[in-house]
PDB file of N, CA and C in Angstrom:
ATOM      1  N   UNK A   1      -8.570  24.072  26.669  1.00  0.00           N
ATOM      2  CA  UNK A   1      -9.135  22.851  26.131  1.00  0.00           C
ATOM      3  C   UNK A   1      -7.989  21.888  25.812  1.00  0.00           C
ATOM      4  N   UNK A   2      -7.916  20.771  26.408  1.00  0.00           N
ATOM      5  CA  UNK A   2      -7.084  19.760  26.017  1.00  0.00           C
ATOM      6  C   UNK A   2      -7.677  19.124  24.558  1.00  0.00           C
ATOM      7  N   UNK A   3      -6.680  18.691  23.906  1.00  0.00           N
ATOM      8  CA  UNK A   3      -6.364  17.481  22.823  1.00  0.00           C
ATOM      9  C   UNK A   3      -5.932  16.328  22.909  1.00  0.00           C
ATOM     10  N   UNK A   4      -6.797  15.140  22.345  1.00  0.00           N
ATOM     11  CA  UNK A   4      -6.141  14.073  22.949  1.00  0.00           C
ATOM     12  C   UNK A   4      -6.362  13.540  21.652  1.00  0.00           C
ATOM     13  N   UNK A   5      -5.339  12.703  21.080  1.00  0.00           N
ATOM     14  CA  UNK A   5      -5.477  11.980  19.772  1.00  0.00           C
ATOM     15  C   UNK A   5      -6.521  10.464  19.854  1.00  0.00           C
ATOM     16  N   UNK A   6      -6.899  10.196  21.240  1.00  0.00           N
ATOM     17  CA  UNK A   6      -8.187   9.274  21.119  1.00  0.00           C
ATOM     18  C   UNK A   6      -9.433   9.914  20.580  1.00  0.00           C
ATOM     19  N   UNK A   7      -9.595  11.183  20.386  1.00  0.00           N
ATOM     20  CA  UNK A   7     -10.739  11.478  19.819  1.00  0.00           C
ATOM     21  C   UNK A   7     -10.794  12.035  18.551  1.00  0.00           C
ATOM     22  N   UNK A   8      -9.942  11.159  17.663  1.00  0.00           N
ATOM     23  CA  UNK A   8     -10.231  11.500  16.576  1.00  0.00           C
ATOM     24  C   UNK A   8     -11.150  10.622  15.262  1.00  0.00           C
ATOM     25  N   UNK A   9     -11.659  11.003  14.907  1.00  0.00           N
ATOM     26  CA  UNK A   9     -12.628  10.309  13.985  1.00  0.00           C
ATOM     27  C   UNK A   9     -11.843   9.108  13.035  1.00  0.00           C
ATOM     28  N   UNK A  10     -11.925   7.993  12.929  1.00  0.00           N
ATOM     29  CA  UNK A  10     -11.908   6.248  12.716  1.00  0.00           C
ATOM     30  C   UNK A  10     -11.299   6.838  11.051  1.00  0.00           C
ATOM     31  N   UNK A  11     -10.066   6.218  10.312  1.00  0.00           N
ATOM     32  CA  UNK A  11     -10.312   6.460   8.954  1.00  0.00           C
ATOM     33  C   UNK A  11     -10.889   5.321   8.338  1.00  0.00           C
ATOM     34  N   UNK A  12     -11.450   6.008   7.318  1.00  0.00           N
ATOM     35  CA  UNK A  12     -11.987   4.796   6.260  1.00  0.00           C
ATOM     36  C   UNK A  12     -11.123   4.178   5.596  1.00  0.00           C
ATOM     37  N   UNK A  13     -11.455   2.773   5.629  1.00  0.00           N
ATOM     38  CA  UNK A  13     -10.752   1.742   5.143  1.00  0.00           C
ATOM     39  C   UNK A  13     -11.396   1.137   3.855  1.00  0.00           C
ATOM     40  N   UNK A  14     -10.307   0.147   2.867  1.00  0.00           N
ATOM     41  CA  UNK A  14     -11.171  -0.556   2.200  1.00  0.00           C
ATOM     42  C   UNK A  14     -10.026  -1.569   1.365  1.00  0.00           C
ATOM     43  N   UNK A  15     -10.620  -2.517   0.955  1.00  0.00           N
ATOM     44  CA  UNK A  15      -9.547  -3.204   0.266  1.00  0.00           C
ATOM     45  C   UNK A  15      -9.022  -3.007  -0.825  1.00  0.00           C
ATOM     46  N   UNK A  16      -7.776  -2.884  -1.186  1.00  0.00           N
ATOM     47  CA  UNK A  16      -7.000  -2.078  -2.140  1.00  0.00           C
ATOM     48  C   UNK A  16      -6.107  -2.786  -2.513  1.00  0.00           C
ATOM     49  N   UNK A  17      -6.100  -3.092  -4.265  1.00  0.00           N
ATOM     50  CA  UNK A  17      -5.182  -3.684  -5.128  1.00  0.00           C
ATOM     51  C   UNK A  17      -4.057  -3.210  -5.029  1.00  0.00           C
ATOM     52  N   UNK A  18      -3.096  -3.924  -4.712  1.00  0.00           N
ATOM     53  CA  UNK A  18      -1.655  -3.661  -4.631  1.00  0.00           C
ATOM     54  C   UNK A  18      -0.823  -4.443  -5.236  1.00  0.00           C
ATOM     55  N   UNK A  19       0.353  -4.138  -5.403  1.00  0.00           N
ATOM     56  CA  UNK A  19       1.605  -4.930  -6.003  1.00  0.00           C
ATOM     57  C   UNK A  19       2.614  -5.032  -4.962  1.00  0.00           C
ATOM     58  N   UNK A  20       2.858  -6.481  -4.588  1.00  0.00           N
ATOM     59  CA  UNK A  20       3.837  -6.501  -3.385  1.00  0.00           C
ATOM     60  C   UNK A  20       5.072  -7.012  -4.091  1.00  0.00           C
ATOM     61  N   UNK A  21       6.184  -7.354  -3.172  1.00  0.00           N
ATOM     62  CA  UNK A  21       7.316  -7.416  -4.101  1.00  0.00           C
ATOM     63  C   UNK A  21       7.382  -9.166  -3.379  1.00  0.00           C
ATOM     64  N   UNK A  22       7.983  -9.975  -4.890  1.00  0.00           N
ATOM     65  CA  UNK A  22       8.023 -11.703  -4.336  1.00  0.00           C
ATOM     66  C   UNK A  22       9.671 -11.676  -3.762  1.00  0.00           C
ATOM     67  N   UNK A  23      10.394 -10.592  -3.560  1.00  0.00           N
ATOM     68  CA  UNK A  23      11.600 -10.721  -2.651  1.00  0.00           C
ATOM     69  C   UNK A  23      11.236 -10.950  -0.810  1.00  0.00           C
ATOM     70  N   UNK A  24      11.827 -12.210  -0.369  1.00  0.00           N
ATOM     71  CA  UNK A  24      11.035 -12.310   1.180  1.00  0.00           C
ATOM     72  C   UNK A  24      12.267 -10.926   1.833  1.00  0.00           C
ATOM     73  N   UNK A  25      13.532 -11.051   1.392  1.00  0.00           N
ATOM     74  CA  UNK A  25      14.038 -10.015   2.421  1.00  0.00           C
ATOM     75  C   UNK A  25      13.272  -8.575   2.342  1.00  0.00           C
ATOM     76  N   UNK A  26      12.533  -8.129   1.357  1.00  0.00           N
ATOM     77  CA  UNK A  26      12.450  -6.915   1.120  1.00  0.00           C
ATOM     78  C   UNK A  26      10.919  -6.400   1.279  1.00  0.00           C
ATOM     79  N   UNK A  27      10.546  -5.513   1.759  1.00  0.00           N
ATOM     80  CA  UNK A  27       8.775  -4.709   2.612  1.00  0.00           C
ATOM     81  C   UNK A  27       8.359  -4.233   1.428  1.00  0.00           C
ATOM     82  N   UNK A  28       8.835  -4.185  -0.259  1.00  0.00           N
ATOM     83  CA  UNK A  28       8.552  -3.348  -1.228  1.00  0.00           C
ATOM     84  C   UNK A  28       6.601  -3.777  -1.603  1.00  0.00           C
ATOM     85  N   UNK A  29       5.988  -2.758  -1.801  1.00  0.00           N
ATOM     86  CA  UNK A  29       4.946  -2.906  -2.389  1.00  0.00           C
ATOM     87  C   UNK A  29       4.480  -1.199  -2.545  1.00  0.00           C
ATOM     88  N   UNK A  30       3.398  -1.181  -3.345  1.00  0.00           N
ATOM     89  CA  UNK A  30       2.816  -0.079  -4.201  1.00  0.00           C
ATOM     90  C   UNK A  30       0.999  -0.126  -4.037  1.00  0.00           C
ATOM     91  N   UNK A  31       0.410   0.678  -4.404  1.00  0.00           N
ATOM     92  CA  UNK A  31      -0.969   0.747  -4.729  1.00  0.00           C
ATOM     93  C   UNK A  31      -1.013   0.275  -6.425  1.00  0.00           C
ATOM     94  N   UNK A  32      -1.785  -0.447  -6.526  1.00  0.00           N
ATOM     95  CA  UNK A  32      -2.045  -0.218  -8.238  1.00  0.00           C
ATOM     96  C   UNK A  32      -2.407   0.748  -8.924  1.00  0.00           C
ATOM     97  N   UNK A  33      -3.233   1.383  -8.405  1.00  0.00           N
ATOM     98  CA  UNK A  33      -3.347   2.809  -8.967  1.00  0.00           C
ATOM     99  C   UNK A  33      -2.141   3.718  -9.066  1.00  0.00           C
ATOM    100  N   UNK A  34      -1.234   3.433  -8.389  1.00  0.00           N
ATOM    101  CA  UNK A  34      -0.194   4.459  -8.837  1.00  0.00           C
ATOM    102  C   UNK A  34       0.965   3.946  -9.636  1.00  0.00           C
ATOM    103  N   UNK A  35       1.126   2.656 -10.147  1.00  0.00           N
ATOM    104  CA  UNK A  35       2.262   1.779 -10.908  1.00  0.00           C
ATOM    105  C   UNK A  35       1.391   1.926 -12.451  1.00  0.00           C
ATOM    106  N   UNK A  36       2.490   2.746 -13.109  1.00  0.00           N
ATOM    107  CA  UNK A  36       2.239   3.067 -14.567  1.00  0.00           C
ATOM    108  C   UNK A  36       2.947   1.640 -15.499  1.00  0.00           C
ATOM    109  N   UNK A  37       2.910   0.501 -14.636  1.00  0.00           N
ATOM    110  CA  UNK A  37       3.336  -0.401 -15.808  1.00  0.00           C
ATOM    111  C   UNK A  37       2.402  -1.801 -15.379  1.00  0.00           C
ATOM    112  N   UNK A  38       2.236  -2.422 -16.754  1.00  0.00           N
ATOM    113  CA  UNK A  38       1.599  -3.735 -16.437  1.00  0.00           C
ATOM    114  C   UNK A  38       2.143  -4.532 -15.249  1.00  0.00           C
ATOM    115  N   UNK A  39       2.929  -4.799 -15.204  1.00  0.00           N
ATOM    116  CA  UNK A  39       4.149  -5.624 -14.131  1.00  0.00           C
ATOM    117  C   UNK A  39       5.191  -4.869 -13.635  1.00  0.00           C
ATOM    118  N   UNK A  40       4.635  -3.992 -12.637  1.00  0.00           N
ATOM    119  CA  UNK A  40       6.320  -3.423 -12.378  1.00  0.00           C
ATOM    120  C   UNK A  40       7.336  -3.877 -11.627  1.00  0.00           C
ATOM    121  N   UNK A  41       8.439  -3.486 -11.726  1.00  0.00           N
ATOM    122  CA  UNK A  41       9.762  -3.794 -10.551  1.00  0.00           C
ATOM    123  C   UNK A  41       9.753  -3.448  -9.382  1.00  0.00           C
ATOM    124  N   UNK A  42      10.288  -3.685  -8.248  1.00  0.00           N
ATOM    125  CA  UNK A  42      10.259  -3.402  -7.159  1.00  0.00           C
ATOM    126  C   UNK A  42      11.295  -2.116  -7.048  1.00  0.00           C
ATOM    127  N   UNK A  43      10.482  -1.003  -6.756  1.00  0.00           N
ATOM    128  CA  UNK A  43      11.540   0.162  -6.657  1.00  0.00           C
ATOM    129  C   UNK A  43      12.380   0.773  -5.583  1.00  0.00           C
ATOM    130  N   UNK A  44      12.547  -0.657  -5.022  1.00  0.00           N
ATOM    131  CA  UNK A  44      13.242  -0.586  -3.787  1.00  0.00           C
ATOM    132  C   UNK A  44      14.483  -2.021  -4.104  1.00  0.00           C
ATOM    133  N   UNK A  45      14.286  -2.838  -4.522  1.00  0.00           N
ATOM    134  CA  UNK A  45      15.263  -3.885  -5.204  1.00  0.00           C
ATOM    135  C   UNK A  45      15.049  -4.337  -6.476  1.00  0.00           C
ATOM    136  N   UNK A  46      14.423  -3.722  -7.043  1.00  0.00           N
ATOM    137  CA  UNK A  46      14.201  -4.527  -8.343  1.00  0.00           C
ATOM    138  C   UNK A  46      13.159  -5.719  -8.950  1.00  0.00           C
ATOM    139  N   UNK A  47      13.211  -6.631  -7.847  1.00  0.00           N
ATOM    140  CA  UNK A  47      12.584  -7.707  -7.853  1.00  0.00           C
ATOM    141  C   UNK A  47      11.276  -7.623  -8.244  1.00  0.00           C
ATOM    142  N   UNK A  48      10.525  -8.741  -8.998  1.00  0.00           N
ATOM    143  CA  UNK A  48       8.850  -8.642  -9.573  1.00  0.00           C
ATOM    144  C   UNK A  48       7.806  -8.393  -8.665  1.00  0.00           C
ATOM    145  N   UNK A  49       6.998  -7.718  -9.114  1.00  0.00           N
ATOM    146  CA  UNK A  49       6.437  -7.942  -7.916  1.00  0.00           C
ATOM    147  C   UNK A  49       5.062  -8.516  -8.414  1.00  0.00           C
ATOM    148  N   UNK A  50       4.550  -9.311  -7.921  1.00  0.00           N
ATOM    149  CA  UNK A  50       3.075  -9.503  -7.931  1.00  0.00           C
ATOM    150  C   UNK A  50       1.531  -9.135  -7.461  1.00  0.00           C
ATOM    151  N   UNK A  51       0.449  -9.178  -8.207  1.00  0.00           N
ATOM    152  CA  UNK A  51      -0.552  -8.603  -7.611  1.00  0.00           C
ATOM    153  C   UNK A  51      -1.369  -9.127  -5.997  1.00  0.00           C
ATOM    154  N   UNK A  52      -1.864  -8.169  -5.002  1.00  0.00           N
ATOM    155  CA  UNK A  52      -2.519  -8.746  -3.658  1.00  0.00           C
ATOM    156  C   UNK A  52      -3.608  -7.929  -3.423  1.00  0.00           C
ATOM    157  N   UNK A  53      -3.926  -7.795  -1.749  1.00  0.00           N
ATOM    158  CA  UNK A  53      -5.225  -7.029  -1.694  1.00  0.00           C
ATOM    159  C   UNK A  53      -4.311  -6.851  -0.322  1.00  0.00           C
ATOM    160  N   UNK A  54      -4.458  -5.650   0.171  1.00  0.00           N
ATOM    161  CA  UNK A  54      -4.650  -4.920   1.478  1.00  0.00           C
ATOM    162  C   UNK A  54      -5.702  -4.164   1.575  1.00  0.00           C
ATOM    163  N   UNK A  55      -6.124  -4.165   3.246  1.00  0.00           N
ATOM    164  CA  UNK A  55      -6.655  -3.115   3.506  1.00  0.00           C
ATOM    165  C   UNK A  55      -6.002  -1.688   3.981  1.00  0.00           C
ATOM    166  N   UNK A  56      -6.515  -0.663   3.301  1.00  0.00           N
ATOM    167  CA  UNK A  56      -6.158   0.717   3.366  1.00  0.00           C
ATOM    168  C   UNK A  56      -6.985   1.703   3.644  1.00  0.00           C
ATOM    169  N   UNK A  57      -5.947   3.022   4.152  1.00  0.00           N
ATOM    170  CA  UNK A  57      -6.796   3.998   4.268  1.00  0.00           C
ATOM    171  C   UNK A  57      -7.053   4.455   2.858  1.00  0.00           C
ATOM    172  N   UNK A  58      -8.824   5.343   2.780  1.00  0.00           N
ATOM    173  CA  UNK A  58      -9.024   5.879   1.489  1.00  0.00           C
ATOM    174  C   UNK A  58      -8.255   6.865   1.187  1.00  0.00           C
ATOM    175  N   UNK A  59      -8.006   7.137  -0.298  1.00  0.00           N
ATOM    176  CA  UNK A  59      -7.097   7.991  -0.570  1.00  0.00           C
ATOM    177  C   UNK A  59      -8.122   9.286  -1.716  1.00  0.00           C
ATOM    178  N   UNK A  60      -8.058  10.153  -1.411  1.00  0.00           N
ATOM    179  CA  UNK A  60      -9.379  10.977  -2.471  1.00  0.00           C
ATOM    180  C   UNK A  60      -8.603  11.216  -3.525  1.00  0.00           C
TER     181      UNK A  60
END
């Protein structure tokens, strides 16, 4: 029996509060659910980061 990674079942998506970082050189961002501070730092430079929305895979 072959395997082919086209047949695998679609993940669920949905839009998800995040914290991105306002540094343009830097890709930093987080889920909100996992940043234990009101405003956190970018834990990749430091920099603030502010709140957005992506879409994501669900996470259980």
């Amino acid at each position: 029996m072959a395997f082919n990674k086209n047949n695998r079942e679609p993940v669920p998506e949905e839009e998800t509060a995040i914290w991105t970082c306002t540094n343009d050189d830097c890709l930093g961002w987080m889920r909100d659910a996992y940043s234990f501070d009101k405003e956190p730092k970018c834990p990749l430079c430091q920099s603030d980061m502010v709140r957005a929305t992506r879409t994501l895979p669900v996470l259980d």
